[in-house]
Protein backbone atom coordinates (compact mmCIF):
# COMPACT_ATOMS: atom_id res chain seq x y z
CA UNK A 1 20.75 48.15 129.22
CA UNK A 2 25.00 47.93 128.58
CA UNK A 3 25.60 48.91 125.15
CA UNK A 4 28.44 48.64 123.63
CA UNK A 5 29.80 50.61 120.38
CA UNK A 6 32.51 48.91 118.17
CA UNK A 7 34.24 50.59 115.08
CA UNK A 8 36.13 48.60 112.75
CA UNK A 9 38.92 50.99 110.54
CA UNK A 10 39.44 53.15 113.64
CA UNK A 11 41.71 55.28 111.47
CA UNK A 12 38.75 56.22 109.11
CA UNK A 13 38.11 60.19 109.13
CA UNK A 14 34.44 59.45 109.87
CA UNK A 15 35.44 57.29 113.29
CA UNK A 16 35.53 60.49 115.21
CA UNK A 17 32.58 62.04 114.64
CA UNK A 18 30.81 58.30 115.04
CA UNK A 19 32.38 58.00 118.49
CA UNK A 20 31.88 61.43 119.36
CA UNK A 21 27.97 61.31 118.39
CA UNK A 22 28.18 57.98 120.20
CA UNK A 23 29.67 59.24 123.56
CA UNK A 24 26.19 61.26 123.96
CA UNK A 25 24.24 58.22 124.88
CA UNK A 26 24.17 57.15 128.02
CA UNK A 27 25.64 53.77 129.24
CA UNK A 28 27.68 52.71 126.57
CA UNK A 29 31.13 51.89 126.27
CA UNK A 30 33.49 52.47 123.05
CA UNK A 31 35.71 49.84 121.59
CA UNK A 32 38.05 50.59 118.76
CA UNK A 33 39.40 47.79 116.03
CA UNK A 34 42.14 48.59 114.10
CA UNK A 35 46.08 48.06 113.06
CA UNK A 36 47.00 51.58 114.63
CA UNK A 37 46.23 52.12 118.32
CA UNK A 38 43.86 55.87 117.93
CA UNK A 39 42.57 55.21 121.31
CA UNK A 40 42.06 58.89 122.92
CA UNK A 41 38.67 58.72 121.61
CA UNK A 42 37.81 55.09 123.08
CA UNK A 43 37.12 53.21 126.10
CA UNK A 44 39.09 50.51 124.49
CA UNK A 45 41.68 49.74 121.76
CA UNK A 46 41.84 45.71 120.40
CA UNK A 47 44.70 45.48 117.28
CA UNK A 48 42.81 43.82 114.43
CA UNK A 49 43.91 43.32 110.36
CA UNK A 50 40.74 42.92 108.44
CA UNK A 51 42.55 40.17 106.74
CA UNK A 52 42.24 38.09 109.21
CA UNK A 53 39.49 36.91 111.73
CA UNK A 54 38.93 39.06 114.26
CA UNK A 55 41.07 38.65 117.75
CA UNK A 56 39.03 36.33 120.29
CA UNK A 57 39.36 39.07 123.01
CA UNK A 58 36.41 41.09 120.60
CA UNK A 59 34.23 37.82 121.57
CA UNK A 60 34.81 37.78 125.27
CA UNK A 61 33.60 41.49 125.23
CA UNK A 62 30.57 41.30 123.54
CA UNK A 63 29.23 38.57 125.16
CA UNK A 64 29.51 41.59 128.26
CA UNK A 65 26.74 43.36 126.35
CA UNK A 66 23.18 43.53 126.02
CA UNK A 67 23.18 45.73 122.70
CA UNK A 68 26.16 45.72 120.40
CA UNK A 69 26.59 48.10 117.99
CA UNK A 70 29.36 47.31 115.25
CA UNK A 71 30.45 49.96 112.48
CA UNK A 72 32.59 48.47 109.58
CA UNK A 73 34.37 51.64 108.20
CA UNK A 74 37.72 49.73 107.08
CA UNK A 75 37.90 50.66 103.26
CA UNK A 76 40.69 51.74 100.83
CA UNK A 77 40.56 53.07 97.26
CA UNK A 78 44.61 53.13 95.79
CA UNK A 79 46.12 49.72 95.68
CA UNK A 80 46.06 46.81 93.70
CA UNK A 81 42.68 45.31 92.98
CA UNK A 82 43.28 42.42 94.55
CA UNK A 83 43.72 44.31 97.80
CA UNK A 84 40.71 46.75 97.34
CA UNK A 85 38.61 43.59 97.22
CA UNK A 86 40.25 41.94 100.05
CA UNK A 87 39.39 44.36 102.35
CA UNK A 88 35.79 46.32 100.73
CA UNK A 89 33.98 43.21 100.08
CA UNK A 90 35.98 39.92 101.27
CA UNK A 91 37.06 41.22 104.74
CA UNK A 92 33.15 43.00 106.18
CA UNK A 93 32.01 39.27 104.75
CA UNK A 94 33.94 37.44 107.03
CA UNK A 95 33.44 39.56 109.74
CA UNK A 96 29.92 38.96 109.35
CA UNK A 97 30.43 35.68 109.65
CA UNK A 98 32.27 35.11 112.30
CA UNK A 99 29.56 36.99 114.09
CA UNK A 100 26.72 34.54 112.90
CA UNK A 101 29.10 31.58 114.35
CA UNK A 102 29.72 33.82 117.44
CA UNK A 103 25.85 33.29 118.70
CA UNK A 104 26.33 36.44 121.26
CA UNK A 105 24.02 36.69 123.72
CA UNK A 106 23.05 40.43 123.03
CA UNK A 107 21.55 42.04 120.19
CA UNK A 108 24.02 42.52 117.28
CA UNK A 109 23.16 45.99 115.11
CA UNK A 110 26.00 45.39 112.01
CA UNK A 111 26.47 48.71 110.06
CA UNK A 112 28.32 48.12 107.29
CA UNK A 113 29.65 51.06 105.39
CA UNK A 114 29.26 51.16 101.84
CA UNK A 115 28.73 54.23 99.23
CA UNK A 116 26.69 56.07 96.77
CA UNK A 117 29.64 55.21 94.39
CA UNK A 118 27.73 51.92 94.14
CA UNK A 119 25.13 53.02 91.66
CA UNK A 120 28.13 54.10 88.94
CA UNK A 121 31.71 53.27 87.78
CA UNK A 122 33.92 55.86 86.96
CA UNK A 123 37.58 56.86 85.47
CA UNK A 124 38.60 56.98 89.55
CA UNK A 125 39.54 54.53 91.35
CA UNK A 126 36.88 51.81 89.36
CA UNK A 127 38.00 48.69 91.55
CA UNK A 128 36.52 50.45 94.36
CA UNK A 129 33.28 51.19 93.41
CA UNK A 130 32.74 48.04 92.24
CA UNK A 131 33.90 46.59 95.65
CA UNK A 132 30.83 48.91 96.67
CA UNK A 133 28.33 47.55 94.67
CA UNK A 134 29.26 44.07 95.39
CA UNK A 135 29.30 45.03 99.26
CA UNK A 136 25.74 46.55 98.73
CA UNK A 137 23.94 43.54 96.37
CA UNK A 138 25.19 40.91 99.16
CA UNK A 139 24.50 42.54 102.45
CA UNK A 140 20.36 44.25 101.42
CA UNK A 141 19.10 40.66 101.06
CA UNK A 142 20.75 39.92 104.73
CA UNK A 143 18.81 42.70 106.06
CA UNK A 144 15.25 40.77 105.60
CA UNK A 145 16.69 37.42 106.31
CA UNK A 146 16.42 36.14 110.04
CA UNK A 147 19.93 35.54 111.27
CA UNK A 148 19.65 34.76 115.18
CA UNK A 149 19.60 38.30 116.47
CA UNK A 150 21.73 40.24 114.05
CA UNK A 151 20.45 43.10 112.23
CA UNK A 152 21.97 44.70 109.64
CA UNK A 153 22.11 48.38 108.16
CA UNK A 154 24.04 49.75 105.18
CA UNK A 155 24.81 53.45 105.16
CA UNK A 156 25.42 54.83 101.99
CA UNK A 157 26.93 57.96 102.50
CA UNK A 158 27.84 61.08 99.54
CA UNK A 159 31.27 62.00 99.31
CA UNK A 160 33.21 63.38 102.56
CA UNK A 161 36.37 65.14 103.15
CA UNK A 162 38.55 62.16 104.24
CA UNK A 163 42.14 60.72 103.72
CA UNK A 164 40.35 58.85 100.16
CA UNK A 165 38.69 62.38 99.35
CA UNK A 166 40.15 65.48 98.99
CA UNK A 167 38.08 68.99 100.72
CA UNK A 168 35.98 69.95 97.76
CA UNK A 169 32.51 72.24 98.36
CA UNK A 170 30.58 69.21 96.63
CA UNK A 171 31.95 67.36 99.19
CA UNK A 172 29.30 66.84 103.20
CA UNK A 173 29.83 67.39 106.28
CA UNK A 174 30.94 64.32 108.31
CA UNK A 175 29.79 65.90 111.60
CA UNK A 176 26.18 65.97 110.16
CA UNK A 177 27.04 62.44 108.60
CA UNK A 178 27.79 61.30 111.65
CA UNK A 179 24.90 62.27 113.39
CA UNK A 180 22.64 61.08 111.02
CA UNK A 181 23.52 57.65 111.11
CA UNK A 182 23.49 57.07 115.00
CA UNK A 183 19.77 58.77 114.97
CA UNK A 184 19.07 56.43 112.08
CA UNK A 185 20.10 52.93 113.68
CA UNK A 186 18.35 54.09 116.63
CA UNK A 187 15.54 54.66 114.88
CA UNK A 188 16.32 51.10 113.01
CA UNK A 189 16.39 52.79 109.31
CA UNK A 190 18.16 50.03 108.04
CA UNK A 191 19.02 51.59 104.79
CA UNK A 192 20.52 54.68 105.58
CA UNK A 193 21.38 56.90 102.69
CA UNK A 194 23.14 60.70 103.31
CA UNK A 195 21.98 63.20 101.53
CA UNK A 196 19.19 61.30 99.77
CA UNK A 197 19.01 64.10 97.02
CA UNK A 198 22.46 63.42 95.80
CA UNK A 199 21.72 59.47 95.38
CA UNK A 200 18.67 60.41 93.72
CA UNK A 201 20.24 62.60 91.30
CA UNK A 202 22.99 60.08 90.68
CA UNK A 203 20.59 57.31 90.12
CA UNK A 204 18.66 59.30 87.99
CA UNK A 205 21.44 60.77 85.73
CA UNK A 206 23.36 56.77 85.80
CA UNK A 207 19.56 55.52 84.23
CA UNK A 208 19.87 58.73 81.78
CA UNK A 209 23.16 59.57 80.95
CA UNK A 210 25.34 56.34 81.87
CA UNK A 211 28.54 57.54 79.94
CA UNK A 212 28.81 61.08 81.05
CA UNK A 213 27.98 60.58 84.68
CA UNK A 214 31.30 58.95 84.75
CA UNK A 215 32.86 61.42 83.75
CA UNK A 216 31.05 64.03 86.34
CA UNK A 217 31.74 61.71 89.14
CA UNK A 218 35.66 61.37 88.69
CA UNK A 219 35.35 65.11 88.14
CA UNK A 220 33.91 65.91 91.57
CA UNK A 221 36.72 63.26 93.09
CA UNK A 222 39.46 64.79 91.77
């Protein structure tokens, strides 16, 4: 079977890990989507901005494949709302779409990233959780709904060290991330949640104290 791994927001710091967890399975080939060329990683690089419709070459690939794999990283967290919308909630939508119109001939596996950050607001950066929580409410109904032979996941991952989050120790590993998620879409977990305690916590603390857990979670993004 051809597989074939695509990751949308190649310039996202959890891309590497993803490809490099990726590259450990046999017979599959690595394409990279993005507006900077990070292709050292990749088997191949296609230029895309998420605020447009993804470049027809991406079509002629996949129709190459027998499974498909595509991981929609693309996010952003400072800049004006308008923009944080456009490309957290608006831009992983139409992507989506264009892959229900697309009819490939493989088996589509969409993993769309979204965050714990969409169980709470905060004082940080509150356009982007919300982008979050919209992402999540309009993509968990799409994973029981039939749509030709797409499936899709939603990873909802605890805060990492990336270029949107500074090193901090409450912060996990994005090796371990990493590795988590590609045994968990193998395994077709299509709600994949890293750690579970800390969305448990959060959850629990947003139902119990839903003032003061904003304040702890802009705390521990500072």
């Amino acid at each position: 079977m051809k597989k074939l791994i695509v990751i949308v927001g190649c310039s996202s710091s959890i891309a590497a890990p993803l490809v490099t967890e990726a590259k450990k399975q046999t017979n599959t080939k690595i394409l990279l989507l993005g507006r900077k060329e990070i292709n050292q990683f990749s088997d191949e690089y296609l230029h895309y901005d998420v605020r447009y419709n993804p470049p027809d070459e991406l079509y002629e690939i996949i129709q190459n494949y027998d499974l498909i794999e595509i991981f929609w990283l693309a996010a952003i967290k400072e800049d004006t709302n308008e923009r944080v919308i456009e490309v957290n909630l608006l831009a992983p939508i139409r992507f989506y779409d264009n892959l229900v119109n697309l009819n490939a001939n493989g088996k589509v596996k969409y993993i769309v990233f979204s965050s714990q950050g969409d169980v709470h607001g905060g004082t940080v950066n509150p356009m982007y959780n919300a982008s979050k929580s919209a992402l999540s409410n309009y993509f968990t109904p799409k994973i029981v709904q039939n749509n030709q032979n797409i499936e899709i996941f939603l990873v909802k991952p605890w805060l990492f060290t990336s270029k949107m989050t500074k090193q901090s120790l409450f912060n996990c590993d994005s090796r371990r991330l990493a590795k988590n998620i590609i045994a968990k879409v193998d395994k077709n977990s299509h709600i994949i949640i890293y750690p579970n305690w800390t969305y448990f916590i959060v959850r629990t603390l947003s139902y119990l104290f839903p003032f003061h857990i904003y304040k702890l979670i802009s705390f521990l993004k500072k």
